[in-house]
Protein backbone atom coordinates (compact mmCIF):
# COMPACT_ATOMS: atom_id res chain seq x y z
CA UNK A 1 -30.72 -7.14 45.09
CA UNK A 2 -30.24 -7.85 41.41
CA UNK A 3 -29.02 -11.60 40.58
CA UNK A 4 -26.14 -11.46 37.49
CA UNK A 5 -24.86 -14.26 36.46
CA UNK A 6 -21.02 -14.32 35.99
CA UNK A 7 -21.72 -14.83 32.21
CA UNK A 8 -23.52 -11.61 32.05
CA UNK A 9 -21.09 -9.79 34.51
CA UNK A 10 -18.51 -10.77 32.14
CA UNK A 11 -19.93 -9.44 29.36
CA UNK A 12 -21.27 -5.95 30.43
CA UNK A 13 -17.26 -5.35 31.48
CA UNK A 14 -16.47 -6.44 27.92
CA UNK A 15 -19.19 -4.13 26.72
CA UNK A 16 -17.74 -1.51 28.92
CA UNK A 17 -14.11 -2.10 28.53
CA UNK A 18 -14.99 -2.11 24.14
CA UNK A 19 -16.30 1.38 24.07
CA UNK A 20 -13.58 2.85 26.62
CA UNK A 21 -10.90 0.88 24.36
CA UNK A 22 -12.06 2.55 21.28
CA UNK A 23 -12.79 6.28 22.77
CA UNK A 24 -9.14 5.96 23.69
CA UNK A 25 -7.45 4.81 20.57
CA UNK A 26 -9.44 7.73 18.62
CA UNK A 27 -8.61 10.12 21.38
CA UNK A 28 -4.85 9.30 21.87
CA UNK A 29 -4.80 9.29 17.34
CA UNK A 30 -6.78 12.79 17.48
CA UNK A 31 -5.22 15.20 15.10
CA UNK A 32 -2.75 13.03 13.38
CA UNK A 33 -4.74 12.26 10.29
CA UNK A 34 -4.22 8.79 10.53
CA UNK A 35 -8.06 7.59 11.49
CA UNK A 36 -11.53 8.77 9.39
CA UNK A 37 -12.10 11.21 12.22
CA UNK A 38 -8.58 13.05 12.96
CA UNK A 39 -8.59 13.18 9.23
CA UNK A 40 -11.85 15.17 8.35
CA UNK A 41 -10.51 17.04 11.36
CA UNK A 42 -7.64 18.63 8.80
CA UNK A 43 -10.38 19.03 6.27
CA UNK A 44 -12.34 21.03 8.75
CA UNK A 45 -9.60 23.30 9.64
CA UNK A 46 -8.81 23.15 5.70
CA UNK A 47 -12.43 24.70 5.13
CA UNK A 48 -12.36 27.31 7.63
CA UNK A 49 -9.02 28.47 6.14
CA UNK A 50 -10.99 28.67 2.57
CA UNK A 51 -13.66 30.38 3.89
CA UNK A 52 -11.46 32.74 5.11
CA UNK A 53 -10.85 33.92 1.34
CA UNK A 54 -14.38 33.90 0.10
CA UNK A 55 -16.40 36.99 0.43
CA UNK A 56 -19.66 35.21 -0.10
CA UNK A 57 -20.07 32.81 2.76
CA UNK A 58 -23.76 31.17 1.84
CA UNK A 59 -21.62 28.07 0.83
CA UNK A 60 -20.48 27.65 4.37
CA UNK A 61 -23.27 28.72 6.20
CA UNK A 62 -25.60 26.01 4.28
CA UNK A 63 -22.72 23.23 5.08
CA UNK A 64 -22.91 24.34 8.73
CA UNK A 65 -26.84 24.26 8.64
CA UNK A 66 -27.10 20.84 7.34
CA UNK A 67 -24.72 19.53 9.92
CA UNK A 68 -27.20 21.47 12.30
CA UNK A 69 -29.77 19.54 10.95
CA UNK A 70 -28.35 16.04 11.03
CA UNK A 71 -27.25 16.58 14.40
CA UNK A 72 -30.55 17.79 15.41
CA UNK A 73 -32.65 14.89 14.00
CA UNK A 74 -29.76 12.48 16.29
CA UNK A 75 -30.82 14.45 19.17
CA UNK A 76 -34.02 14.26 18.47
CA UNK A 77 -33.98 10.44 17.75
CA UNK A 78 -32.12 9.82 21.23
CA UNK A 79 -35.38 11.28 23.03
CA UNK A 80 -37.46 8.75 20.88
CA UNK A 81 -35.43 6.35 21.91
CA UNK A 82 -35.56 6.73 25.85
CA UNK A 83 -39.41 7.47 25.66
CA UNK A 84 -39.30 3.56 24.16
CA UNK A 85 -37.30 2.25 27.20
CA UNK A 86 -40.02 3.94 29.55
CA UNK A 87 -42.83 2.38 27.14
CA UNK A 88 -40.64 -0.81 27.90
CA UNK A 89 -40.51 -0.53 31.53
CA UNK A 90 -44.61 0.26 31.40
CA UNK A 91 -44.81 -2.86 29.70
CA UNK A 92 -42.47 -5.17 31.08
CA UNK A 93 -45.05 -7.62 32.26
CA UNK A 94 -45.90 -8.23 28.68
CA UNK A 95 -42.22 -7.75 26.89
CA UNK A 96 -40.92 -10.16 30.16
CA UNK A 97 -43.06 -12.85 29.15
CA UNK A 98 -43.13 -12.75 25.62
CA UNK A 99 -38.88 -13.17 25.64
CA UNK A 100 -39.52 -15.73 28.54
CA UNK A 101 -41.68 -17.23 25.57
CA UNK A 102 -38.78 -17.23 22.98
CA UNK A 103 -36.56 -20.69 22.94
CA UNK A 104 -33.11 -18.27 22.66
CA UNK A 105 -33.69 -16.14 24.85
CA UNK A 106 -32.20 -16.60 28.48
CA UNK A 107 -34.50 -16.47 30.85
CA UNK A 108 -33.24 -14.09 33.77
CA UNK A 109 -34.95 -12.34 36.92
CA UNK A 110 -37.47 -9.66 36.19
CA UNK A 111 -35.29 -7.29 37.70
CA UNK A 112 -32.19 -7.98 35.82
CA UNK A 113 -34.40 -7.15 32.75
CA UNK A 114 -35.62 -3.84 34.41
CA UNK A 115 -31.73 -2.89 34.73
CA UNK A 116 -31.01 -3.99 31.22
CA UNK A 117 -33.33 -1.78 30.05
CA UNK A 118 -32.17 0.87 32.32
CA UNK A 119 -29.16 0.43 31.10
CA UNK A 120 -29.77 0.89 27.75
CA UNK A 121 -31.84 4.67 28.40
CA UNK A 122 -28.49 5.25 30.32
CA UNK A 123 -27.02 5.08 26.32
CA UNK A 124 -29.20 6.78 24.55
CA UNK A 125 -29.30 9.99 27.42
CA UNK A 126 -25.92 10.09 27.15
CA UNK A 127 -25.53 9.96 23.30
CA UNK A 128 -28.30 12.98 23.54
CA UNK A 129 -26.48 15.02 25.69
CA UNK A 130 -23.63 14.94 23.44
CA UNK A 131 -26.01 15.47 20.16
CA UNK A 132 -27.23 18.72 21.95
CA UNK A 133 -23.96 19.97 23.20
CA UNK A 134 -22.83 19.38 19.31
CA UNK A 135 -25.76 21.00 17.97
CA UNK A 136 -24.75 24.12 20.31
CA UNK A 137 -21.27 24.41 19.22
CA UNK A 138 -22.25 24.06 15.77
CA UNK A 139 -24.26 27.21 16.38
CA UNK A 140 -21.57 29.10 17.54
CA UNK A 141 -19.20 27.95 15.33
CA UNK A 142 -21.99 29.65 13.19
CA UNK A 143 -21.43 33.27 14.96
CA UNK A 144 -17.53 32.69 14.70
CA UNK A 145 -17.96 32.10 10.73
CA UNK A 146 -20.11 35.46 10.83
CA UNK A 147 -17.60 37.09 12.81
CA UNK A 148 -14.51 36.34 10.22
CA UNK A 149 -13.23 39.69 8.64
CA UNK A 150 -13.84 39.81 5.10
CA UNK A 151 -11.71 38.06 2.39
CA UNK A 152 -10.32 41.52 1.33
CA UNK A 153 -8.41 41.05 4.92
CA UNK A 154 -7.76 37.12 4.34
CA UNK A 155 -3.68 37.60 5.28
CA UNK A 156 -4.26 39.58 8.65
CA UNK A 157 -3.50 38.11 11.52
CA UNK A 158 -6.78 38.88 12.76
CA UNK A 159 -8.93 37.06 10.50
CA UNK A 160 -6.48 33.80 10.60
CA UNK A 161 -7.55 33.69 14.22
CA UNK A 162 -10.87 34.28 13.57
CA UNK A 163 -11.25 31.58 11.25
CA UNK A 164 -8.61 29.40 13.71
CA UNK A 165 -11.62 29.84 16.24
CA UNK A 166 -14.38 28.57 14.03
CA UNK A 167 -11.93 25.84 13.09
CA UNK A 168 -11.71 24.49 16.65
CA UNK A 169 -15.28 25.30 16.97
CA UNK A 170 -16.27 22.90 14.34
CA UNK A 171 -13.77 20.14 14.86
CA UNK A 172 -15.08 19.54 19.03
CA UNK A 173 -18.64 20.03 17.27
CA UNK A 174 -17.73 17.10 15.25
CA UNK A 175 -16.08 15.24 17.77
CA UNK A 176 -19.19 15.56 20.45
CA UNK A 177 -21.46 14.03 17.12
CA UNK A 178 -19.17 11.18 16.87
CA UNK A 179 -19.20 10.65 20.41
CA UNK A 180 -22.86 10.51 20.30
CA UNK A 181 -23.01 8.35 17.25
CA UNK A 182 -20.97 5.87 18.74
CA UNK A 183 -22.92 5.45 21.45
CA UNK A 184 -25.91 4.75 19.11
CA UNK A 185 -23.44 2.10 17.30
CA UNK A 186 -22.69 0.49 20.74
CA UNK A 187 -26.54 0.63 21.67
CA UNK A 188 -26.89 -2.20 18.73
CA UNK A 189 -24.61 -4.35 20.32
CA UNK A 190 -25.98 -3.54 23.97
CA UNK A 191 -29.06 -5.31 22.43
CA UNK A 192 -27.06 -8.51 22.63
CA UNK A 193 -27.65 -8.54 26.37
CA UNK A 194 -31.38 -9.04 26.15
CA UNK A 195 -30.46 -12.16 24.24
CA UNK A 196 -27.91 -13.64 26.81
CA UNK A 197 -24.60 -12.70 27.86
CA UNK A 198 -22.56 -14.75 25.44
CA UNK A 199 -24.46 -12.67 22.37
CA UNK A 200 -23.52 -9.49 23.92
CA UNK A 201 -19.90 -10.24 23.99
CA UNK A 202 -20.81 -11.42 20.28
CA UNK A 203 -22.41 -8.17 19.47
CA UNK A 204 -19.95 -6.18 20.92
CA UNK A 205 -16.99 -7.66 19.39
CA UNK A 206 -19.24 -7.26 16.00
CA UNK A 207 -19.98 -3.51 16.48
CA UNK A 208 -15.97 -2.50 17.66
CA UNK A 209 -14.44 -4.16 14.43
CA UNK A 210 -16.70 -2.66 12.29
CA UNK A 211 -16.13 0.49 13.73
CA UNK A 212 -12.56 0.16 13.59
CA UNK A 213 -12.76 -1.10 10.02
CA UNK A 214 -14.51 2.09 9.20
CA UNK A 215 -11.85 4.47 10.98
CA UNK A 216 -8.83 2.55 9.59
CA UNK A 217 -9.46 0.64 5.92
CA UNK A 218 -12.66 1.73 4.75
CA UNK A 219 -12.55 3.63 1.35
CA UNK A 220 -13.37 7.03 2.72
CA UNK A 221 -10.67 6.40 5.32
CA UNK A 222 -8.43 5.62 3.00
CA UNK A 223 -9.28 8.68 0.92
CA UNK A 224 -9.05 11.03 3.61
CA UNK A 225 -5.92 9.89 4.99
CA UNK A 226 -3.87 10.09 1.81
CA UNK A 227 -5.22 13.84 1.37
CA UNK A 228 -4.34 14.41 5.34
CA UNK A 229 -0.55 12.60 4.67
CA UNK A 230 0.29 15.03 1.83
CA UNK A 231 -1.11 18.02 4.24
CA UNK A 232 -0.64 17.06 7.94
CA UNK A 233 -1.05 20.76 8.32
């Protein structure tokens, strides 16, 4: 049985109850332009109608490869990541009693520090499966730009689907990368926990307002918004 101090039960629901809080504010504010994300979602459905009109594509192909790319090299990092909890878990006689060592770090059971770690693979498998199902939509969302009729056809109602399709293709691509990239975001603070309990809720706290910050008043919010307010289309 794993001992948990109220202090660190406490702040794991905290932890918890942060990153559900968030998800759900950007989830319920999807589509209406009025966060970072929702917003480059109107600029993704704004390219897809552009690309509708171009003949030569290579322009959107080599966005869509790059976002491949970055996506790919998250995915990739994630499996780094959880290959350095097992190295942790190997090693936990040695990490355990070099933090055991360190005057602000809280000394807690060796199991406790097994689940932490745990814990935090638990974070980094889920941000991968999300980098990997992103990676996979962008590829389709690929096919679907290969599959748009030609710009000659641009009006039809055919093509406007088309590109409609690649449009929602790219926007859940893009929201399955920010889902993973907020989990990497809320790894930093999870860190917090090897510390103590009270710097987790610290951390936490830290990591949520900057993230909000960034959704709501940073520049490129800002910039974004504006465009999205004088197209909500």
């Amino acid at each position: 049985m794993i001992e948990i101090s109220a202090i660190d039960l406490v702040a794991i629901i905290i932890f918890g109850a942060s990153w559900i809080l968030y998800s759900v504010i950007l989830a319920r504010m999807a589509g209406s332009g009025r966060t970072l994300s929702s917003a480059m979602d109107i600029q993704r459905r704004q390219w897809m109608r552009t690309m509708m009109h171009r003949d030569l594509r290579m322009i959107d192909t080599g966005i869509m490869s790059g976002l491949q790319n970055g996506t790919a090299f998250f995915a990739s990092t994630s499996l780094l990541a959880i290959g350095g909890c097992f190295a942790m878990l190997n090693s936990a006689d040695h990490i355990y009693g070099v933090m055991r060592d360190l005057a602000l770090v809280q000394t807690v059971p060796r199991g406790l520090f097994e689940a932490k770690v745990i814990g935090l693979m638990l974070i980094f498998g889920y941000a991968f499966f999300k980098f990997g199902w992103s990676y996979r939509l962008f590829n389709y969302a690929s096919i679907l730009i290969g599959a748009t009729p030609t710009a000659a056809h641009a009006g039809e109602p055919e093509t406007i689907a088309a590109a409609e399709r690649a449009a929602v293709f790219t926007i859940t691509a893009g929201r399955h990368f920010n889902h993973g990239l907020r989990a990497f975001f809320f790894s930093i603070g999870y860190l917090g926990w090897f510390v103590n309990g009270w710097t987790l809720i610290v951390t936490t706290l830290v990591v949520a307002l900057v993230q909000l910050h960034r959704q709501f008043f940073s520049d490129s919010a800002k910039i974004v918004i504006a465009a999205a307010r004088q197209d909500p289309s």
